[in-house]
PDB file of N, CA and C in Angstrom:
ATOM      1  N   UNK A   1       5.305  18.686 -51.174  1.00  0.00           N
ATOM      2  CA  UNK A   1       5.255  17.247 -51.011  1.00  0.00           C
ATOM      3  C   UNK A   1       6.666  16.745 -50.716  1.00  0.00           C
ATOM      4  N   UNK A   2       6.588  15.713 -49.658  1.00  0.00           N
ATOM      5  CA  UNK A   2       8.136  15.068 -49.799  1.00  0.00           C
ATOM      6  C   UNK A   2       8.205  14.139 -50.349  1.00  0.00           C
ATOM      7  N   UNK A   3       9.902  13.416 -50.417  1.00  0.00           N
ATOM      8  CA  UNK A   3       9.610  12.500 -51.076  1.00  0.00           C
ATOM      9  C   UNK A   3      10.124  11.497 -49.789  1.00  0.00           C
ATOM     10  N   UNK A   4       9.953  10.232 -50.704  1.00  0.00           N
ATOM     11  CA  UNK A   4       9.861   8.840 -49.440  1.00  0.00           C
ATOM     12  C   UNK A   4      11.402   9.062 -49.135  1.00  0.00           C
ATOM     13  N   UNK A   5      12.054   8.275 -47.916  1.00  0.00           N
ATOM     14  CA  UNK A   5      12.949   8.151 -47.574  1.00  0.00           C
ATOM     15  C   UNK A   5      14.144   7.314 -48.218  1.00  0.00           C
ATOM     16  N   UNK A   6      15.122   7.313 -48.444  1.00  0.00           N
ATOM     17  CA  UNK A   6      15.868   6.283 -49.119  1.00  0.00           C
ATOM     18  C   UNK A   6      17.030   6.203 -48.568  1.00  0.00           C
ATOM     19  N   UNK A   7      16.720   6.580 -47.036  1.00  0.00           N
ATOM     20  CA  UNK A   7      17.865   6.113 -45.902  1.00  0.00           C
ATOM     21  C   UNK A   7      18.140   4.887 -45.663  1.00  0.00           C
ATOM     22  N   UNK A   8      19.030   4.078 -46.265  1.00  0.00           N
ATOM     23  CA  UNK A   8      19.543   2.821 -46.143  1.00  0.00           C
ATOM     24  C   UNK A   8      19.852   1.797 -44.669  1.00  0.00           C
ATOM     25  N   UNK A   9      19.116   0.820 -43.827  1.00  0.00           N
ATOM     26  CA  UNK A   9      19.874   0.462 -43.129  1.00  0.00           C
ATOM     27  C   UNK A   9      19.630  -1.031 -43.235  1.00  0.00           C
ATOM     28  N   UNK A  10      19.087  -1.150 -41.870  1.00  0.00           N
ATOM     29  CA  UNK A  10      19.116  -3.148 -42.039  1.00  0.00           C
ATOM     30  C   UNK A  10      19.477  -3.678 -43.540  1.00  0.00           C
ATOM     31  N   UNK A  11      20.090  -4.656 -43.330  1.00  0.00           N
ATOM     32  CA  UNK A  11      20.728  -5.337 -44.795  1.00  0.00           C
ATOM     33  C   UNK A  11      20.929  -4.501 -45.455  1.00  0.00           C
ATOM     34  N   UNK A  12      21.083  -3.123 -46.003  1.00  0.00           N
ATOM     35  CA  UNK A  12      20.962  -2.654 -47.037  1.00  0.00           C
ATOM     36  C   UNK A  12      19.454  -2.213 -47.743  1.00  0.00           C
ATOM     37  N   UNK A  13      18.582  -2.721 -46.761  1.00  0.00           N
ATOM     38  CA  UNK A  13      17.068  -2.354 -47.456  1.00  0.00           C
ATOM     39  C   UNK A  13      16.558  -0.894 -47.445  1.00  0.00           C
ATOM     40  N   UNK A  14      15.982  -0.257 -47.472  1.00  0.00           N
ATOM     41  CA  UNK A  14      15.796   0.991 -47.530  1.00  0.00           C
ATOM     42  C   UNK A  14      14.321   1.049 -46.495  1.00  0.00           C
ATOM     43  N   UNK A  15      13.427   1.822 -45.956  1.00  0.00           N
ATOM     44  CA  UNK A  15      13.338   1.819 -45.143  1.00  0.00           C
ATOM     45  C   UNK A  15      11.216   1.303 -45.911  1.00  0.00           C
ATOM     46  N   UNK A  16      11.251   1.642 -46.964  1.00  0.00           N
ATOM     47  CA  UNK A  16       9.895   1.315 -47.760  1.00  0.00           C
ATOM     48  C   UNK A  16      10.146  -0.159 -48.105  1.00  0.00           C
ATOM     49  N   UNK A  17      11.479  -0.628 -48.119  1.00  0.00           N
ATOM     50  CA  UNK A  17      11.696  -1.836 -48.837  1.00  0.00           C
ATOM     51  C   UNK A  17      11.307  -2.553 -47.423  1.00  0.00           C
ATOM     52  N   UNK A  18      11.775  -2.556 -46.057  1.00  0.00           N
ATOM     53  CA  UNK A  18      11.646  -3.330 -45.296  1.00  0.00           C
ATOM     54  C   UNK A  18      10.237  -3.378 -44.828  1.00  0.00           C
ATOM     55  N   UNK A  19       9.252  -2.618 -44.852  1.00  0.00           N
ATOM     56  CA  UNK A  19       8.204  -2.564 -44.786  1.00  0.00           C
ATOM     57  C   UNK A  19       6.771  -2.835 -45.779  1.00  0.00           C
ATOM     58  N   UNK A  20       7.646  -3.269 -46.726  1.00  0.00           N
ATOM     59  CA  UNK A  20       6.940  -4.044 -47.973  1.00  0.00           C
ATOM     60  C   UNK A  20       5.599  -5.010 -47.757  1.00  0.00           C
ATOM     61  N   UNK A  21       5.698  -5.830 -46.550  1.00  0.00           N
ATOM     62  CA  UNK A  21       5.331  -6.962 -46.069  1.00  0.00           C
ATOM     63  C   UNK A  21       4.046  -6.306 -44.771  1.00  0.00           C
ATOM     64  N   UNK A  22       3.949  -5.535 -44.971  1.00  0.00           N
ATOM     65  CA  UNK A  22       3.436  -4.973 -43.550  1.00  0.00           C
ATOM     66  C   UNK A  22       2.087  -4.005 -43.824  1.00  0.00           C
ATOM     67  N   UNK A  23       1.372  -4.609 -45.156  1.00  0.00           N
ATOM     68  CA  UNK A  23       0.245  -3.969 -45.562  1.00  0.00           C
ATOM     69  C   UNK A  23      -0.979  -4.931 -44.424  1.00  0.00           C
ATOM     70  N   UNK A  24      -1.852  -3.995 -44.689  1.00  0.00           N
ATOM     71  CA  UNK A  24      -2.924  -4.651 -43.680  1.00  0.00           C
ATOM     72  C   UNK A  24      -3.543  -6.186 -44.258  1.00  0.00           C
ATOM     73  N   UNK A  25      -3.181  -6.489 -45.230  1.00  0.00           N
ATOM     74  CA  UNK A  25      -3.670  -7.886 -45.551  1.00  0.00           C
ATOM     75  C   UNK A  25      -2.448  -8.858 -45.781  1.00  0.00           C
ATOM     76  N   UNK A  26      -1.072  -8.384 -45.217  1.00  0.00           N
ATOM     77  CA  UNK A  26      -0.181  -9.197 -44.758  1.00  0.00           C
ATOM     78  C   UNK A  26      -0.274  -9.708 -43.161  1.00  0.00           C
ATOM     79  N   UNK A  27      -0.797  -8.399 -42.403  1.00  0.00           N
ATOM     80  CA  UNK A  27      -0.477  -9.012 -41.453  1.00  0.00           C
ATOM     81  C   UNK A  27      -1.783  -9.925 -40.550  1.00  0.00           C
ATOM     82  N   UNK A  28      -3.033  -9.507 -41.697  1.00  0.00           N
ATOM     83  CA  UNK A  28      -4.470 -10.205 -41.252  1.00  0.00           C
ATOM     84  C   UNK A  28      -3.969 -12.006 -41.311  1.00  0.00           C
ATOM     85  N   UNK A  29      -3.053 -12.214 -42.736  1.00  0.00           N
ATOM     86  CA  UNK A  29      -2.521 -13.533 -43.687  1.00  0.00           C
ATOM     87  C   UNK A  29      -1.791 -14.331 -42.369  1.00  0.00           C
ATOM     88  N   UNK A  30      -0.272 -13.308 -41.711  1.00  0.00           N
ATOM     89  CA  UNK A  30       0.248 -13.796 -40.615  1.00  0.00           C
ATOM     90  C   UNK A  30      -0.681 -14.030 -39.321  1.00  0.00           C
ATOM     91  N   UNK A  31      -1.432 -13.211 -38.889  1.00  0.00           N
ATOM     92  CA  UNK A  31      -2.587 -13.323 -37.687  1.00  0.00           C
ATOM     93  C   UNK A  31      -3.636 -14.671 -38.002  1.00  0.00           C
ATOM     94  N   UNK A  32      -3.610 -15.295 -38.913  1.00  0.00           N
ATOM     95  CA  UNK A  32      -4.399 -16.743 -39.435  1.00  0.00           C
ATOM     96  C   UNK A  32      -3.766 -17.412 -39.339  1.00  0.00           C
ATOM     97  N   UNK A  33      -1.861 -17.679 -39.370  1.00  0.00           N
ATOM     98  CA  UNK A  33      -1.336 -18.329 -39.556  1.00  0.00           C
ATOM     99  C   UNK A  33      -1.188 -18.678 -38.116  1.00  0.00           C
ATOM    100  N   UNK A  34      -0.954 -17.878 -37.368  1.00  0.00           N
ATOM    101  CA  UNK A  34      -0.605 -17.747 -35.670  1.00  0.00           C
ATOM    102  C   UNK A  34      -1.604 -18.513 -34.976  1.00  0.00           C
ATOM    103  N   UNK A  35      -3.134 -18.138 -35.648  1.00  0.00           N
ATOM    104  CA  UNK A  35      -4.312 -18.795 -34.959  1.00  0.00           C
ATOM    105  C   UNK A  35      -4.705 -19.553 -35.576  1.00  0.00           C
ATOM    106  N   UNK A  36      -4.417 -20.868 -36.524  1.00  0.00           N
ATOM    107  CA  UNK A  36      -4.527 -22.171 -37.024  1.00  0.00           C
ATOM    108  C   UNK A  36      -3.388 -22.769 -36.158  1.00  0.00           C
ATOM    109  N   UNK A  37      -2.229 -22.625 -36.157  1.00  0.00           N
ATOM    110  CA  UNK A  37      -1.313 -22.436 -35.091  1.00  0.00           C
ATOM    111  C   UNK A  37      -1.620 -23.304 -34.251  1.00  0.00           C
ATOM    112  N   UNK A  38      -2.516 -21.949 -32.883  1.00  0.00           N
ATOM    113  CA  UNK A  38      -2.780 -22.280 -31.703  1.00  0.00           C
ATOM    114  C   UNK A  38      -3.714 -23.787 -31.793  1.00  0.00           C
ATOM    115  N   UNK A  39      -4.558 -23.891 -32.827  1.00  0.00           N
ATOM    116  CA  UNK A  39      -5.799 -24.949 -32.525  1.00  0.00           C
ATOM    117  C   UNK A  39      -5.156 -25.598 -33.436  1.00  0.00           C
ATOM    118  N   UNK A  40      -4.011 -26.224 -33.940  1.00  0.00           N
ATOM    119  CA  UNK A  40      -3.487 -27.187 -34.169  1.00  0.00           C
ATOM    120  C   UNK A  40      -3.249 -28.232 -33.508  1.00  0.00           C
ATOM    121  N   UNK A  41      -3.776 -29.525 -33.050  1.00  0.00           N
ATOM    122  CA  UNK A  41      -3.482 -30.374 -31.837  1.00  0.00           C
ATOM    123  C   UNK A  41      -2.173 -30.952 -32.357  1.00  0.00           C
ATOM    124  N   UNK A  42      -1.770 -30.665 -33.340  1.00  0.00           N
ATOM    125  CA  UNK A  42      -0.329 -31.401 -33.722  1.00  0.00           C
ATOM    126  C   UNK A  42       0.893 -30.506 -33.265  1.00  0.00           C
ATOM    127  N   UNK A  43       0.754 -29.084 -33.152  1.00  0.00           N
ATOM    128  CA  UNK A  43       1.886 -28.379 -32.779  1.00  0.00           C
ATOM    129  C   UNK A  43       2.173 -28.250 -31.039  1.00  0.00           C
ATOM    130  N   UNK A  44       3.498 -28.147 -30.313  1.00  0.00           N
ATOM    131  CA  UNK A  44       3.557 -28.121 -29.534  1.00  0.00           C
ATOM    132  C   UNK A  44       3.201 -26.936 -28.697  1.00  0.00           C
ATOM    133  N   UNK A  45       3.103 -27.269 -27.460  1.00  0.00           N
ATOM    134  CA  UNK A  45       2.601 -26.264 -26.767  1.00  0.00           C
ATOM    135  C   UNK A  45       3.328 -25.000 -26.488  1.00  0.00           C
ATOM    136  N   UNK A  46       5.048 -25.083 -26.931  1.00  0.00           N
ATOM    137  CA  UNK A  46       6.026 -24.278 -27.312  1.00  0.00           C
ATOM    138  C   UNK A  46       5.761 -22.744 -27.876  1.00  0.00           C
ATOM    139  N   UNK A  47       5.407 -23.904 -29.419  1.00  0.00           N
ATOM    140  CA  UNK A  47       5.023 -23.250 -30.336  1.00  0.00           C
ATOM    141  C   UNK A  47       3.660 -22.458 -30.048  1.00  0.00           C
ATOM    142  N   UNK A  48       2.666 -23.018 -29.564  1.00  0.00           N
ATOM    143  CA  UNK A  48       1.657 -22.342 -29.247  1.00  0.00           C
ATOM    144  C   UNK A  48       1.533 -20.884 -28.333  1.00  0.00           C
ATOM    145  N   UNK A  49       2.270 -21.571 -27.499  1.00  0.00           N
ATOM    146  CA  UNK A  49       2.613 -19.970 -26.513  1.00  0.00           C
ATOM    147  C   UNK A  49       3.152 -18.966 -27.711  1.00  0.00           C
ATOM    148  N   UNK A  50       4.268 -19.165 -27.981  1.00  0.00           N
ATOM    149  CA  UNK A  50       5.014 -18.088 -29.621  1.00  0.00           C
ATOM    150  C   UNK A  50       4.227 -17.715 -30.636  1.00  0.00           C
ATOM    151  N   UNK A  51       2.968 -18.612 -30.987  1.00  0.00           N
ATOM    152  CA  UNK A  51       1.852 -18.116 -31.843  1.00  0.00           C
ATOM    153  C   UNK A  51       1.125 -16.957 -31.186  1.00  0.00           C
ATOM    154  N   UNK A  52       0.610 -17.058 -29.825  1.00  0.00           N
ATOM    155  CA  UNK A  52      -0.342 -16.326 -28.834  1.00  0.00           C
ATOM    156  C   UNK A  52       0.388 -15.037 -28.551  1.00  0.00           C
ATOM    157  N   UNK A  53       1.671 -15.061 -28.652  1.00  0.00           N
ATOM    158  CA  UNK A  53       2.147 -13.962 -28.488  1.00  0.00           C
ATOM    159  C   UNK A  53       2.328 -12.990 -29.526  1.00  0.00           C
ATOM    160  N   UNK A  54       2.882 -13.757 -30.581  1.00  0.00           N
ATOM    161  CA  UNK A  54       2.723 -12.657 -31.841  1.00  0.00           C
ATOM    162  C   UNK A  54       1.423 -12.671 -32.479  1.00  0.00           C
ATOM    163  N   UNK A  55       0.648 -13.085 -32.125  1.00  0.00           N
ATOM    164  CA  UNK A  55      -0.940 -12.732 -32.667  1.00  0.00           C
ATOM    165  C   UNK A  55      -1.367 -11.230 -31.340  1.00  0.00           C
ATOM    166  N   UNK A  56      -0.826 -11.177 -30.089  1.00  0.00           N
ATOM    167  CA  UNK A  56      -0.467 -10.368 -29.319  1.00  0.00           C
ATOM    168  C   UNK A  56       0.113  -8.927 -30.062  1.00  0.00           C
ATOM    169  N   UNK A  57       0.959  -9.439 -30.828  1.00  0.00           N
ATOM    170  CA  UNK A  57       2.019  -8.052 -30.693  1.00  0.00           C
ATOM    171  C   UNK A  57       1.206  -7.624 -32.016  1.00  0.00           C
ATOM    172  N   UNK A  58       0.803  -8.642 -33.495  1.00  0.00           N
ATOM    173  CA  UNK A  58       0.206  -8.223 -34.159  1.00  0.00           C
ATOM    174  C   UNK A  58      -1.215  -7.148 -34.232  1.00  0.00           C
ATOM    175  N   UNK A  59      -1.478  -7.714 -32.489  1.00  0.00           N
ATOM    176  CA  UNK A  59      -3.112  -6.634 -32.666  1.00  0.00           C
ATOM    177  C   UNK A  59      -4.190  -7.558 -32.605  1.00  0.00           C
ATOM    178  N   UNK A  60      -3.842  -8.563 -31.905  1.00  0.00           N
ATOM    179  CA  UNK A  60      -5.048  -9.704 -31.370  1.00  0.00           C
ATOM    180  C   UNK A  60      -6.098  -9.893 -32.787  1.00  0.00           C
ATOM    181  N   UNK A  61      -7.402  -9.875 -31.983  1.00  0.00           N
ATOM    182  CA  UNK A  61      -8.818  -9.960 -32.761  1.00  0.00           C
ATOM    183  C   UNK A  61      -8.602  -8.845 -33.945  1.00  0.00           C
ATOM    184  N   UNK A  62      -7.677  -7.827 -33.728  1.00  0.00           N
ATOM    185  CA  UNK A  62      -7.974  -6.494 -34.039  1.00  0.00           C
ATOM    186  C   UNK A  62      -6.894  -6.706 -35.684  1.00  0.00           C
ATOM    187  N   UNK A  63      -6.379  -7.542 -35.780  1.00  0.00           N
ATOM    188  CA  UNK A  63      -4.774  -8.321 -36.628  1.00  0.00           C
ATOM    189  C   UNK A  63      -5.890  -8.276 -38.044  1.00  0.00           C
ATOM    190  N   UNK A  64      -7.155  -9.211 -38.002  1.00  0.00           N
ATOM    191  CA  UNK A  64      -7.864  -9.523 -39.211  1.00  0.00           C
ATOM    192  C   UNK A  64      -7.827  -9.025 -39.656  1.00  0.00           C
ATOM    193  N   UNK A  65      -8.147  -8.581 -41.244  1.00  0.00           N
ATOM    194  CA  UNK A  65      -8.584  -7.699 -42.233  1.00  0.00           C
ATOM    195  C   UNK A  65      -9.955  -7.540 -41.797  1.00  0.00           C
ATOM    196  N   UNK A  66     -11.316  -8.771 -41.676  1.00  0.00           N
ATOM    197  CA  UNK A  66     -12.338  -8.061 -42.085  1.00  0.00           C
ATOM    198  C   UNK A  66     -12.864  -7.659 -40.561  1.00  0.00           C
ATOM    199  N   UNK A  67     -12.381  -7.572 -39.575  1.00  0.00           N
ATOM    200  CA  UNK A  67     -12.010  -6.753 -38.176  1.00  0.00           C
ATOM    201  C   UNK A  67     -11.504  -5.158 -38.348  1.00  0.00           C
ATOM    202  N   UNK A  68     -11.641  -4.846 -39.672  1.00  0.00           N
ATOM    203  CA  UNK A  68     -10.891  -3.429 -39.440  1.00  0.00           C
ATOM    204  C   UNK A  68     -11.703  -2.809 -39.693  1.00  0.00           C
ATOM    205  N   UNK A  69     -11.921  -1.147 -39.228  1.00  0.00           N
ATOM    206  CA  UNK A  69     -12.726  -0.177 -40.268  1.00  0.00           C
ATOM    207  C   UNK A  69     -13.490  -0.139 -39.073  1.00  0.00           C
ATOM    208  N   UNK A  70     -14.520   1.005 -39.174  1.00  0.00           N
ATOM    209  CA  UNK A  70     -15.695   1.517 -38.594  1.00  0.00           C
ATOM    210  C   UNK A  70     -17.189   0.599 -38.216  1.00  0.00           C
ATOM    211  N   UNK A  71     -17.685   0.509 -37.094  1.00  0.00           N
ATOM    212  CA  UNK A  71     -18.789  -0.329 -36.826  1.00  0.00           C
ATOM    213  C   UNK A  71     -18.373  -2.136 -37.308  1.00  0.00           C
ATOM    214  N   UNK A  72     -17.600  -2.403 -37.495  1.00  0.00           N
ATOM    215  CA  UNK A  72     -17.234  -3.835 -37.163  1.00  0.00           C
ATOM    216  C   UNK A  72     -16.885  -4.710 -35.901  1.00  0.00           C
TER     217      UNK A  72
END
């Protein structure tokens, strides 16, 4: 067995520390935030393009939690 990495870089974080945030029901949480976002008639259309894109890079439709897994 190995063990985890504890190669230090960005800020000083270690490489489990910076990836803390990046469980599959963080990034379903951010992918809701992106697409309330878009159908916000109060936010600009700026912002909207920058939502569409990182709901993009997140993994589109595919970003959700209950979108994941087999036969869904």
């Amino acid at each position: 067995m190995t063990e985890p990495s504890h190669q230090m870089n960005a800020a000083g974080l270690s490489e489990a520390d910076q990836n803390i945030n990046n469980t599959t029901e963080d990034i379903s949480n951010k992918a809701s935030g992106h697409k309330a976002n878009i159908s916000n008639p109060n936010t600009s259309q700026e912002s909207k393009e920058k939502s569409k894109q990182a709901l993009k890079e997140l993994g589109g439709e595919n970003a959700f939690y209950g979108k994941q897994g087999q036969g869904e």
